[in-house]
N, C-alpha and C. Protein backbone atom coordinates (compact mmCIF):
# COMPACT_ATOMS: atom_id res chain seq x y z
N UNK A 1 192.89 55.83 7.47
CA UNK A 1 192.74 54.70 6.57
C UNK A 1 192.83 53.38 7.35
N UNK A 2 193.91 53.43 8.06
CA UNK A 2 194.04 51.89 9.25
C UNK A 2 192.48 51.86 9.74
N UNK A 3 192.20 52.94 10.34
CA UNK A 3 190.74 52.75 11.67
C UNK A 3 190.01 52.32 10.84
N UNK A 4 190.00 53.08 8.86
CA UNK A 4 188.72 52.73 8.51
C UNK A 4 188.81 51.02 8.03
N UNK A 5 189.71 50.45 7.57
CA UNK A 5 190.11 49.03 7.24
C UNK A 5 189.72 48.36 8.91
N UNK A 6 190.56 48.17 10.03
CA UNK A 6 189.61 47.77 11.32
C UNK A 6 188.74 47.68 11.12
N UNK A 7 187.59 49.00 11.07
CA UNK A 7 186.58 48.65 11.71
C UNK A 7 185.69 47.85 10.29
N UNK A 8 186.23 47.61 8.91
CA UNK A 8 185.63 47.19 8.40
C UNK A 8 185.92 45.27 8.59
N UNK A 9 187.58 45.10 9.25
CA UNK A 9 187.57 44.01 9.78
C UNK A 9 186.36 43.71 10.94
N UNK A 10 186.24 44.58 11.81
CA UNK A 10 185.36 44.09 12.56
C UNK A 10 183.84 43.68 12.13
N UNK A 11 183.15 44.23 11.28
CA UNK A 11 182.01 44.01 10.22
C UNK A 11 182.21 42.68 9.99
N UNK A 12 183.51 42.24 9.35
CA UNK A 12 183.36 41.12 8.18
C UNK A 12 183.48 39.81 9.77
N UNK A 13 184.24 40.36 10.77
CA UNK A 13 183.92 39.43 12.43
C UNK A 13 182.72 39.42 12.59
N UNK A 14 181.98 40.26 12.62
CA UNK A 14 180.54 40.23 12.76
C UNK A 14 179.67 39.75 12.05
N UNK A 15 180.15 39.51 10.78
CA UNK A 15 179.59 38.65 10.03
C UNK A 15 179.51 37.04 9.66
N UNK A 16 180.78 36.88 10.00
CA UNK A 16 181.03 35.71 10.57
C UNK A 16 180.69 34.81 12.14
N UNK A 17 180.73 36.33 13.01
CA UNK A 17 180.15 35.30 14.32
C UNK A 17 178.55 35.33 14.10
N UNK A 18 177.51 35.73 13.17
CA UNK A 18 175.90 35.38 12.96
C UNK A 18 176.62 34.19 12.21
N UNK A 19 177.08 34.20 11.18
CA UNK A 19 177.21 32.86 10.70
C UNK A 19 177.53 31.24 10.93
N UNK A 20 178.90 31.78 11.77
CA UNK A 20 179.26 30.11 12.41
C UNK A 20 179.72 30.48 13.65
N UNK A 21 179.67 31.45 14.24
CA UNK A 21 179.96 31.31 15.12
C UNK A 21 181.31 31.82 15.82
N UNK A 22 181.95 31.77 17.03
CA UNK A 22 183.69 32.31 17.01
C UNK A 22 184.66 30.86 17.21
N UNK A 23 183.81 29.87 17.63
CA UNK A 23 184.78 28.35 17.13
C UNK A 23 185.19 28.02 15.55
N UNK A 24 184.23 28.14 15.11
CA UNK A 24 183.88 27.77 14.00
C UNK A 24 184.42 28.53 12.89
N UNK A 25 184.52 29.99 12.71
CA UNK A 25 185.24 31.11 12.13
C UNK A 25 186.76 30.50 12.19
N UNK A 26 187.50 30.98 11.17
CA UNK A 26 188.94 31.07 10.86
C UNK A 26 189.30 32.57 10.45
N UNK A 27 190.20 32.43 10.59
CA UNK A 27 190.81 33.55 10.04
C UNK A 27 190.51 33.91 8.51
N UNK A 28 190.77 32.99 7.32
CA UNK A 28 190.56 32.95 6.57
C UNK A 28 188.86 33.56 6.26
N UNK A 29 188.11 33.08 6.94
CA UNK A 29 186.75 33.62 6.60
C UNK A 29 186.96 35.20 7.13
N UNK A 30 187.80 35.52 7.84
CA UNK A 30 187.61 36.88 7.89
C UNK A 30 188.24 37.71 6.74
N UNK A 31 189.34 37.18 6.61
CA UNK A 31 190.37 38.10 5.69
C UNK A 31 189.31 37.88 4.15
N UNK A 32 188.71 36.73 4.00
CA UNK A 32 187.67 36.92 2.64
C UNK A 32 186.40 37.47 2.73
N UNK A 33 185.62 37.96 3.71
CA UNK A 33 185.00 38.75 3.94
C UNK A 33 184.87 40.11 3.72
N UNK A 34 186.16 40.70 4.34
CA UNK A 34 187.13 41.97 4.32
C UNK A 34 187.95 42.20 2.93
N UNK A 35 188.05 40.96 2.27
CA UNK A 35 188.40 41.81 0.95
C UNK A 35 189.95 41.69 1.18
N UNK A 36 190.67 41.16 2.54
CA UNK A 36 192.15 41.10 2.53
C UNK A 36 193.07 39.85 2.21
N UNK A 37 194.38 39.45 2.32
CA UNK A 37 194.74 38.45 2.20
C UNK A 37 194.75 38.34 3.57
N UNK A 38 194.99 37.04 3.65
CA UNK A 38 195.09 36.42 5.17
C UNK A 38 196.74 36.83 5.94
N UNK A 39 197.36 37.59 5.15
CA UNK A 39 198.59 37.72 6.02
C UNK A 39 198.45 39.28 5.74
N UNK A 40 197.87 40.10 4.69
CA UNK A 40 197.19 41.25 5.80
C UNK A 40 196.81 41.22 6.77
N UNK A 41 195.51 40.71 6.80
CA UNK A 41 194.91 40.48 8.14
C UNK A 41 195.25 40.39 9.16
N UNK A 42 196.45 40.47 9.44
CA UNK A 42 197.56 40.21 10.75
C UNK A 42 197.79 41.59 11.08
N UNK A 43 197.82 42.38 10.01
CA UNK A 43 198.21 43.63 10.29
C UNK A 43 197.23 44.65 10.90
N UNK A 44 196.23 43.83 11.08
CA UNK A 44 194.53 44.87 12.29
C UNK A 44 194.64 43.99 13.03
N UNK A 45 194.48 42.30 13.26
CA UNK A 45 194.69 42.17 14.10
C UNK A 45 195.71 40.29 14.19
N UNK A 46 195.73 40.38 15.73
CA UNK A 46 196.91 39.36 15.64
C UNK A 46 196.29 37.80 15.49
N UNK A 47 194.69 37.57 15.71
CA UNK A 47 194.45 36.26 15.83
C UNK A 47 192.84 36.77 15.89
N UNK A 48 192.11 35.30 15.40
CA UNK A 48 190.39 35.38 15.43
C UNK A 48 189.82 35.83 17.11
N UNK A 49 191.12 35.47 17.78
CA UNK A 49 190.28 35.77 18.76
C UNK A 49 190.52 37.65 19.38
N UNK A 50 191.65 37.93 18.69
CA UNK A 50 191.52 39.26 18.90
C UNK A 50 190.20 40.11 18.32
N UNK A 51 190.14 39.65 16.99
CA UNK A 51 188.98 40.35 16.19
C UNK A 51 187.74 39.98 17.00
N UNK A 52 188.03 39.01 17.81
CA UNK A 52 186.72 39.23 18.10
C UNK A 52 186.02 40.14 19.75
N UNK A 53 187.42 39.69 20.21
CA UNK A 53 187.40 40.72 21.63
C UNK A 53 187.19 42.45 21.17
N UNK A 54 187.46 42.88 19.81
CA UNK A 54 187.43 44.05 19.62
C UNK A 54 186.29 44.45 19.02
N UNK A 55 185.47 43.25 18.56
CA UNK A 55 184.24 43.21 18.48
C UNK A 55 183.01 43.36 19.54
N UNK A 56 183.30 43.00 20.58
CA UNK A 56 182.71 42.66 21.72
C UNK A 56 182.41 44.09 22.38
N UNK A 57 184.13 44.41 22.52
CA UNK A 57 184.54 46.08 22.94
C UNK A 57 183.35 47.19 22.09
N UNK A 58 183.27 47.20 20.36
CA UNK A 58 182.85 47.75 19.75
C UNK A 58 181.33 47.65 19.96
N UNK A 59 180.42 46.70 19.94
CA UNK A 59 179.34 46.58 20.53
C UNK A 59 178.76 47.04 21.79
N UNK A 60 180.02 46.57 22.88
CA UNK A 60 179.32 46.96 24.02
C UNK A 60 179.52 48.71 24.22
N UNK A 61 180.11 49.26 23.76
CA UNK A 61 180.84 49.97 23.92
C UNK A 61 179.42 51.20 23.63
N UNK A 62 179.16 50.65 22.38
CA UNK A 62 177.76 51.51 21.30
C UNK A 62 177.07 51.38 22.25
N UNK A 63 176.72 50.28 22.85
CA UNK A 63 175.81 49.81 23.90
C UNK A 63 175.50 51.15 25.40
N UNK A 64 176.71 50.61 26.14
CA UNK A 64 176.79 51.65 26.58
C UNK A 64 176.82 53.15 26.72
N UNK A 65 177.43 53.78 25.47
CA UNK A 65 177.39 55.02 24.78
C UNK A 65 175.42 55.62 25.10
N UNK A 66 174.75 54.37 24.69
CA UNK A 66 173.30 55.06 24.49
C UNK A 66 173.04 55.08 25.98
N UNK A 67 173.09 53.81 26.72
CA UNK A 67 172.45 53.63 28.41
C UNK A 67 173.14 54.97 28.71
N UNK A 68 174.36 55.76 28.75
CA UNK A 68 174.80 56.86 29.20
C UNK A 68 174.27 57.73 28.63
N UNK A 69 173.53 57.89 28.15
CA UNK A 69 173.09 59.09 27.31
C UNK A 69 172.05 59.07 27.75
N UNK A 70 171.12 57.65 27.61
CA UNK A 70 170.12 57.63 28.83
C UNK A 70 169.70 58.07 29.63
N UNK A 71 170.97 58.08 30.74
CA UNK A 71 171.01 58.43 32.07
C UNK A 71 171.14 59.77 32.38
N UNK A 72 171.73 60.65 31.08
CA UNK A 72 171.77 61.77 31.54
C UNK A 72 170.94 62.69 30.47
N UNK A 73 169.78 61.75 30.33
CA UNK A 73 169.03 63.29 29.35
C UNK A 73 168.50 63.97 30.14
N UNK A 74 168.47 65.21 29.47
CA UNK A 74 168.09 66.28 30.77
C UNK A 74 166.63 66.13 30.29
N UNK A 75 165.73 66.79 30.87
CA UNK A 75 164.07 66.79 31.54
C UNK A 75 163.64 65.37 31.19
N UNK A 76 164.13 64.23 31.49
CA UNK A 76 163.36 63.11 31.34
C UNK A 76 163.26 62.82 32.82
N UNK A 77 161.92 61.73 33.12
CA UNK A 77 161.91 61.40 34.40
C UNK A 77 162.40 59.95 34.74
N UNK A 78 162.51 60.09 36.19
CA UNK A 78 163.90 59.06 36.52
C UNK A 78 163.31 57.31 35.55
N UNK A 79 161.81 57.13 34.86
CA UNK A 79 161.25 56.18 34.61
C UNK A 79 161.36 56.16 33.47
N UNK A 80 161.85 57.00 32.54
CA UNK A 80 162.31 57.18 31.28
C UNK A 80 163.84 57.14 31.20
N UNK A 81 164.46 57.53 32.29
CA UNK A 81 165.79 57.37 32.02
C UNK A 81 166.16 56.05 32.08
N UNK A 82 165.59 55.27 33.06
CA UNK A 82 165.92 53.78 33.74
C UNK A 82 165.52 52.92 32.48
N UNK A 83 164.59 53.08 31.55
CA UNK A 83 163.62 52.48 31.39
C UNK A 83 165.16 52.74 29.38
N UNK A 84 165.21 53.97 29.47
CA UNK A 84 166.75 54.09 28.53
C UNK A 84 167.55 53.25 28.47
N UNK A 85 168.19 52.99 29.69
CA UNK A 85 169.13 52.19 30.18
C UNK A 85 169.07 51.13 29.50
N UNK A 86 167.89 50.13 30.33
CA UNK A 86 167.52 48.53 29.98
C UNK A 86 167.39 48.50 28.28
N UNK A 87 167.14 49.48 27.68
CA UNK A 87 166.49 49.52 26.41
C UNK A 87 167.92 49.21 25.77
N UNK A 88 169.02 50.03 26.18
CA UNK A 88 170.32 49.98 25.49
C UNK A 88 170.58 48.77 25.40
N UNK A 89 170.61 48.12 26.74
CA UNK A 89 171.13 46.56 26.75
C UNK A 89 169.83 45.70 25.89
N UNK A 90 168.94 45.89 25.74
CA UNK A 90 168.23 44.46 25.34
C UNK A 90 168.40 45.35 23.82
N UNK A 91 168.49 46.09 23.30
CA UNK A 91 168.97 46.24 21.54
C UNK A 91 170.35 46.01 21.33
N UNK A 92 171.29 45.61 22.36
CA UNK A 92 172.15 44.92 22.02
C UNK A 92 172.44 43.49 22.20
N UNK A 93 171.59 43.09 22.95
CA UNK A 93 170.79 41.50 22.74
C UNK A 93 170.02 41.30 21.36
N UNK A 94 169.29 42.16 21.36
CA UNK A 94 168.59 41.82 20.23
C UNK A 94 169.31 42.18 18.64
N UNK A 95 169.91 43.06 18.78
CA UNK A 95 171.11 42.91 17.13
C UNK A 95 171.93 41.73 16.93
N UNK A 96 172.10 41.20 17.79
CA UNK A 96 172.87 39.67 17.46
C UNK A 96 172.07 38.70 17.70
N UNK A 97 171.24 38.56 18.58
CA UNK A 97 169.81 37.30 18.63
C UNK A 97 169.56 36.43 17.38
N UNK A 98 170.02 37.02 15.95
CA UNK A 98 169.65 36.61 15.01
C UNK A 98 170.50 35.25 14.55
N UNK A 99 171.60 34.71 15.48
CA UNK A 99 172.53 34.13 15.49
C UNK A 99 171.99 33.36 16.55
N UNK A 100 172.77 31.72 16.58
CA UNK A 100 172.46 30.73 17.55
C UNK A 100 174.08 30.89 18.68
N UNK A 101 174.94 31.83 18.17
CA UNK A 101 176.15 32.08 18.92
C UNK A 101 176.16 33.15 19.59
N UNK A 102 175.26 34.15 19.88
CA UNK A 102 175.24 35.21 20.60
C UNK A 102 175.86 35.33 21.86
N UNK A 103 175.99 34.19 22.65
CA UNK A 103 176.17 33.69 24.34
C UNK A 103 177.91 33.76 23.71
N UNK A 104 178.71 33.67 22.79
CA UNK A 104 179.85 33.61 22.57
C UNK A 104 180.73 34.67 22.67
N UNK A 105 179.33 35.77 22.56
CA UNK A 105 180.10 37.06 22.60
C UNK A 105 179.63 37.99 24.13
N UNK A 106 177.87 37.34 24.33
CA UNK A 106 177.50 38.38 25.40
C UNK A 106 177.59 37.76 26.99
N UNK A 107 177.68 36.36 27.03
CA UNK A 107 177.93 35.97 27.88
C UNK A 107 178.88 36.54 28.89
N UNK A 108 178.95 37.00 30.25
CA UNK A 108 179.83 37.64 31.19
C UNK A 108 180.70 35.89 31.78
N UNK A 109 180.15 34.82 31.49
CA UNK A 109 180.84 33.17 31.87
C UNK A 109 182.21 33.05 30.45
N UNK A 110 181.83 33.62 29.35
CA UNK A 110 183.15 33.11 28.58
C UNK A 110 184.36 33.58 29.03
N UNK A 111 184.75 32.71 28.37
CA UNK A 111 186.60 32.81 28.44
C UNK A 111 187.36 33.99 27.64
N UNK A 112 186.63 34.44 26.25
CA UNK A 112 186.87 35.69 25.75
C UNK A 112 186.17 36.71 25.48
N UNK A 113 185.26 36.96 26.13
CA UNK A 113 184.56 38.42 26.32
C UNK A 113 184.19 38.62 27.50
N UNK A 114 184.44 37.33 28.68
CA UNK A 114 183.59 37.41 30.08
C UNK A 114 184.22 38.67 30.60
N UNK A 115 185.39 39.41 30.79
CA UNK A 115 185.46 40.59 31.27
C UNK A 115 184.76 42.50 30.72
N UNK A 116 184.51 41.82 29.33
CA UNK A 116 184.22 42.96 28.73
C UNK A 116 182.38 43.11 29.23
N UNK A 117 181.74 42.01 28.96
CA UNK A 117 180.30 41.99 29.28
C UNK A 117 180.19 41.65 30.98
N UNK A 118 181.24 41.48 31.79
CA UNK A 118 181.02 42.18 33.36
C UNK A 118 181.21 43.55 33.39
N UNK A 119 182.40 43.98 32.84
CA UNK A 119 182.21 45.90 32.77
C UNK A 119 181.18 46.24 32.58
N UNK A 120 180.73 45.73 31.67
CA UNK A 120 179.76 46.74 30.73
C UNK A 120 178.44 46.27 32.04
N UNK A 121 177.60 45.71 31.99
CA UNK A 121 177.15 44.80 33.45
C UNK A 121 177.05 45.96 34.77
N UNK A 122 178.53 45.74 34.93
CA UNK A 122 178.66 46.73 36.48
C UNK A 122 178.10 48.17 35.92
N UNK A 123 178.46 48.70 34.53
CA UNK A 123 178.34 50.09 34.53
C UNK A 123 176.82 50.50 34.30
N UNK A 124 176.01 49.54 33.57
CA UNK A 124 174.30 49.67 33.74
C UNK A 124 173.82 49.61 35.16
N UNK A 125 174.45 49.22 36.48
CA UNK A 125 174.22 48.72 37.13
C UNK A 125 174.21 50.28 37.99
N UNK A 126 175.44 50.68 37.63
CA UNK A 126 175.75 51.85 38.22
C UNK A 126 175.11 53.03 37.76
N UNK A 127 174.51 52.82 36.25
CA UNK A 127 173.69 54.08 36.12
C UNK A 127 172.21 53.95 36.50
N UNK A 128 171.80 52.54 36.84
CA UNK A 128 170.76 52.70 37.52
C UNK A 128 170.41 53.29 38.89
N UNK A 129 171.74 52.75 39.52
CA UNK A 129 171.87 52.90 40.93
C UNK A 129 171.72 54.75 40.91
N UNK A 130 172.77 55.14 40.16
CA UNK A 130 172.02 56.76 40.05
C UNK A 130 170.63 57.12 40.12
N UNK A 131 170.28 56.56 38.87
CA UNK A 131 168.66 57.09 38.56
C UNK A 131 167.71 57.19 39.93
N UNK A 132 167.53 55.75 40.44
CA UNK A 132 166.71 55.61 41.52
C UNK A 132 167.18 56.25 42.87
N UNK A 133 168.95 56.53 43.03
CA UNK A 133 169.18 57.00 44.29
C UNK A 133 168.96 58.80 43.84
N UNK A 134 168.93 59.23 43.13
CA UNK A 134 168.48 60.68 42.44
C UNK A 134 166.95 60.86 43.02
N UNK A 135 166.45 59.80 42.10
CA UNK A 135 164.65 60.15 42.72
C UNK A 135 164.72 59.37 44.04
N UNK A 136 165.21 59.26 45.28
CA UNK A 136 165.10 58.97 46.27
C UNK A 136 164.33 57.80 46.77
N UNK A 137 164.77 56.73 45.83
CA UNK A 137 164.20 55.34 45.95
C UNK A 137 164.95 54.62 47.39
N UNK A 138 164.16 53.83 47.87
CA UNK A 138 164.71 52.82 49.18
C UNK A 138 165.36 52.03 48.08
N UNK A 139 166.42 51.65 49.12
CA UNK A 139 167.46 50.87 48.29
C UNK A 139 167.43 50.62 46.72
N UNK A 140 168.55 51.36 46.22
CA UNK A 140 168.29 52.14 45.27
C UNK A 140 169.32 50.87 44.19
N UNK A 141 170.26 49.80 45.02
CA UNK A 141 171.13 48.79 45.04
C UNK A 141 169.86 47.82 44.46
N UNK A 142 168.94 47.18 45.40
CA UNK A 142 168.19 46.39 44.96
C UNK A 142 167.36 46.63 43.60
N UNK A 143 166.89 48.10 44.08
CA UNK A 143 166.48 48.32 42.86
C UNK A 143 167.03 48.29 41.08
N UNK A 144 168.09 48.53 41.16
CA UNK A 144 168.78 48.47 39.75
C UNK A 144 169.22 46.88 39.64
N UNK A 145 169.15 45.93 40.45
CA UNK A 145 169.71 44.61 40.34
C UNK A 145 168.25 43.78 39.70
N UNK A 146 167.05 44.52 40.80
CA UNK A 146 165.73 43.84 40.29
C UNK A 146 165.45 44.48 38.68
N UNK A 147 166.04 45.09 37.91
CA UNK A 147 165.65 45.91 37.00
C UNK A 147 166.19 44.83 35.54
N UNK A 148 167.53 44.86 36.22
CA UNK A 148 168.38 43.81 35.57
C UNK A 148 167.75 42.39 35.31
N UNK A 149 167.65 42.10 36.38
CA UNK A 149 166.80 40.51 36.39
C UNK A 149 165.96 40.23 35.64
N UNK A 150 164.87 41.09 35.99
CA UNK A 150 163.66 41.53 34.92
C UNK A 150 164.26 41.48 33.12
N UNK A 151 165.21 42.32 33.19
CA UNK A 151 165.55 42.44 31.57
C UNK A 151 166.08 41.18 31.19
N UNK A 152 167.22 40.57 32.04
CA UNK A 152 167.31 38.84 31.39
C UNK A 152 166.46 38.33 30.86
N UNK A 153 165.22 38.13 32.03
CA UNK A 153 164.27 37.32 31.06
C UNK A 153 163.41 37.67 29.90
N UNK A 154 163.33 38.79 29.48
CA UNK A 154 163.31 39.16 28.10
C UNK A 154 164.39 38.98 26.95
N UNK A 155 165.45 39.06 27.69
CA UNK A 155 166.79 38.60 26.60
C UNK A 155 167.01 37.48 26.62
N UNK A 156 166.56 36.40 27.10
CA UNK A 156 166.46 35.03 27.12
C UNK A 156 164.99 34.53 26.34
N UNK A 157 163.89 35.51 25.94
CA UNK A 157 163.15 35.43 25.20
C UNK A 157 163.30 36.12 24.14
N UNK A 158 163.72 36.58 23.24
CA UNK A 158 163.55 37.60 22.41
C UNK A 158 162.18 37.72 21.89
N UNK A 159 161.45 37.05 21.17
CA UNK A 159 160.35 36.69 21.06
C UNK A 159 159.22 37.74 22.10
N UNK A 160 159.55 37.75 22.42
CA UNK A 160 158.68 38.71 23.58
C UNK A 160 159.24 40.10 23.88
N UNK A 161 160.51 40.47 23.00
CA UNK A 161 161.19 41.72 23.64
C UNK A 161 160.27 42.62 23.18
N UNK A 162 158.68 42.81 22.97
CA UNK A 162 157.83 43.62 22.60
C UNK A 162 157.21 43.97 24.00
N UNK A 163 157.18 43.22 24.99
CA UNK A 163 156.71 43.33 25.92
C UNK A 163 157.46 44.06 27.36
N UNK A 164 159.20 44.06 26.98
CA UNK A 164 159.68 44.05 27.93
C UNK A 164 159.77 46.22 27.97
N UNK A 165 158.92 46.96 26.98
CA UNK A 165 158.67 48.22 27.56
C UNK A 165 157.62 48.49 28.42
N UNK A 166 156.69 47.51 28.15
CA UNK A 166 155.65 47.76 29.35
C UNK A 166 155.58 46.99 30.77
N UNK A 167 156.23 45.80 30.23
CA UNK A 167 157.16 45.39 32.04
C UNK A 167 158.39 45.89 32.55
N UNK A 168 159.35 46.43 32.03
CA UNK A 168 159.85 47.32 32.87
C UNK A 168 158.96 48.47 33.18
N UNK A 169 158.45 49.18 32.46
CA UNK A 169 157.71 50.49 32.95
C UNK A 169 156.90 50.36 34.19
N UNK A 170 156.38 49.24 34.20
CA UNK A 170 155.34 48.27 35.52
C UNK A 170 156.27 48.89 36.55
N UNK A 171 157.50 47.82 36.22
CA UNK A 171 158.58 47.50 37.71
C UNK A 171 159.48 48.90 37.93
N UNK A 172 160.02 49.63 37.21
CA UNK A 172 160.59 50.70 37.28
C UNK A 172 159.55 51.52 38.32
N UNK A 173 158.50 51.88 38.05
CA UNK A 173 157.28 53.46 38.40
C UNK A 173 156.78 52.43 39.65
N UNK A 174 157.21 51.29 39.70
CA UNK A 174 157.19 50.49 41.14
C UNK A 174 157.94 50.64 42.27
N UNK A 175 159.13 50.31 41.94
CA UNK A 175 160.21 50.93 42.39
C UNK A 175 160.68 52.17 42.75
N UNK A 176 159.74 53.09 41.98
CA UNK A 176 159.69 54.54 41.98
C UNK A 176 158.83 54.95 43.34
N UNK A 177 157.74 54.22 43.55
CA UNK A 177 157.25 54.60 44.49
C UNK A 177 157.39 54.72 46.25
N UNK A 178 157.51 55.71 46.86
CA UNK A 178 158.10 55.77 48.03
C UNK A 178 157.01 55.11 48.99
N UNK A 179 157.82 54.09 49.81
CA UNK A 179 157.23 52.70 50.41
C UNK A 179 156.29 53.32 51.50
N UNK A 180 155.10 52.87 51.86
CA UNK A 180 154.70 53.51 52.93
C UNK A 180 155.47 53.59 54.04
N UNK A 181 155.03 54.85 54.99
CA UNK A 181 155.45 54.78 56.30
C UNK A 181 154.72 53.71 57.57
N UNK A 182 155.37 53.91 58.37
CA UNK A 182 154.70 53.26 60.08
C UNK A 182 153.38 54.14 59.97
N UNK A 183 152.34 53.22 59.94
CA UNK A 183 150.74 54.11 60.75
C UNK A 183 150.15 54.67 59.51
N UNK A 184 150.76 54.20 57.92
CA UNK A 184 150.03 55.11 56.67
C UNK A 184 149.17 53.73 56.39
N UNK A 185 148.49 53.81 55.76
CA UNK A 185 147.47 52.28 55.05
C UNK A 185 147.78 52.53 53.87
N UNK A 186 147.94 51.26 53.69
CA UNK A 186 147.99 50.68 51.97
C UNK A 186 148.87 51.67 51.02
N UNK A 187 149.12 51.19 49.92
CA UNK A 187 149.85 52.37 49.25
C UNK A 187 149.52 53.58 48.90
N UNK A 188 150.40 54.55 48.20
CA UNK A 188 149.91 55.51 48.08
C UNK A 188 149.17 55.96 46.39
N UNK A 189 148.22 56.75 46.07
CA UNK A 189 147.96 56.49 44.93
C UNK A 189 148.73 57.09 44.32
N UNK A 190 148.87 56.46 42.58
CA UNK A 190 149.16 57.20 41.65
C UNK A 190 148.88 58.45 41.73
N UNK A 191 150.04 59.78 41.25
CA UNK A 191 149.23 60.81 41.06
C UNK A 191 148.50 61.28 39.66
N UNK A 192 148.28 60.32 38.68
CA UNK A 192 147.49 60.34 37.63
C UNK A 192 145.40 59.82 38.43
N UNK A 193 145.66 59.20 39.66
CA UNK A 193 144.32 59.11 40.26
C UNK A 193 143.52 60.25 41.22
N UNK A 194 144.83 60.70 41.49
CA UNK A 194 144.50 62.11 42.31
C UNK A 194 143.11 63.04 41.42
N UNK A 195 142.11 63.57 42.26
CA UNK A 195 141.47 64.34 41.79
C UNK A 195 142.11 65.88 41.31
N UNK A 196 142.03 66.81 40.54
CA UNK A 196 142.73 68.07 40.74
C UNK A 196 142.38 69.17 42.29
């Protein structure tokens, strides 16, 4: 009964940070949201800014849950798994986008979530670094950092996050490809160009 009251505090936080924001929110807008008095409300959590760090947790958390699941579906190829990953993070850009306060919660620079959205950060970082060092990518480091980069600027557009499956897919099956050697010419082809 507690977990299920939480997490319905966290809803009525979430409803409030699309609305005004986590400056702007009081306590009071939460506890009337939630249906509690305001000195319930003490009893899930201790202050707006707790509700909202546990918000942050709860999001990224879903977030991550999928990029890991991602990473380890079995018979997908390493360009579907990678390509999982980024997908996790920009649908959790994009479920709060709908708000002008989003940077309040996903920002890795704030003062109350900047540690939760660096975890979460390092650990996409790290399941990329799998993917590509699995399929035997050259620097397999750069590669998951350039992957990242790439996805910012789709999450800094939302507007365009229609596009960002067929530009990662570009840069991923790019990355995928093993760099020529000393004395080979030009790249190597696709094997969708190969004759049988």
């Amino acid at each position: 009964m507690a977990a299920d009251r939480l997490s319905a505090v966290l809803d009525s936080t979430h409803e409030c940070l699309l609305l005004y924001g986590v400056r702007r929110t009081t306590m009071d807008d939460i506890a009337q949201r939630t249906g509690l008095s305001r000195s319930s409300l003490y009893t899930y959590v201790r202050n707006k800014d707790e509700a909202f760090r546990l918000l942050a947790e709860r999001l990224h958390r879903r977030a991550l849950d999928a990029a890991q699941a991602a990473a380890a579906r079995k018979g997908a190829t390493a360009e579907q798994r990678a390509l999982g990953i980024l997908t996790a993070k920009l649908d959790l850009v994009l479920a709060l986008k709908a708000s002008p306060h989003v940077a309040e919660l996903l920002d890795a620079r704030t003062r109350l979530c900047g540690d939760i959205c660096s975890a979460f950060s390092d650990r996409l970082r790290a399941f990329l670094v799998d993917v590509f060092e699995q399929a035997g990518t050259d620097r397999p480091q750069d590669a998951a950092d350039i992957c990242l980069t790439v996805l910012r600027g789709f999450e800094s557009s939302p507007d365009q996050a229609h596009l960002m499956e067929p530009a990662a897919e570009a840069v991923i099956n790019g990355l995928l490809q093993p760099r020529p050697t000393a004395g080979s010419v030009g790249p190597r082809p696709h094997p969708e160009h190969l004759s049988p």
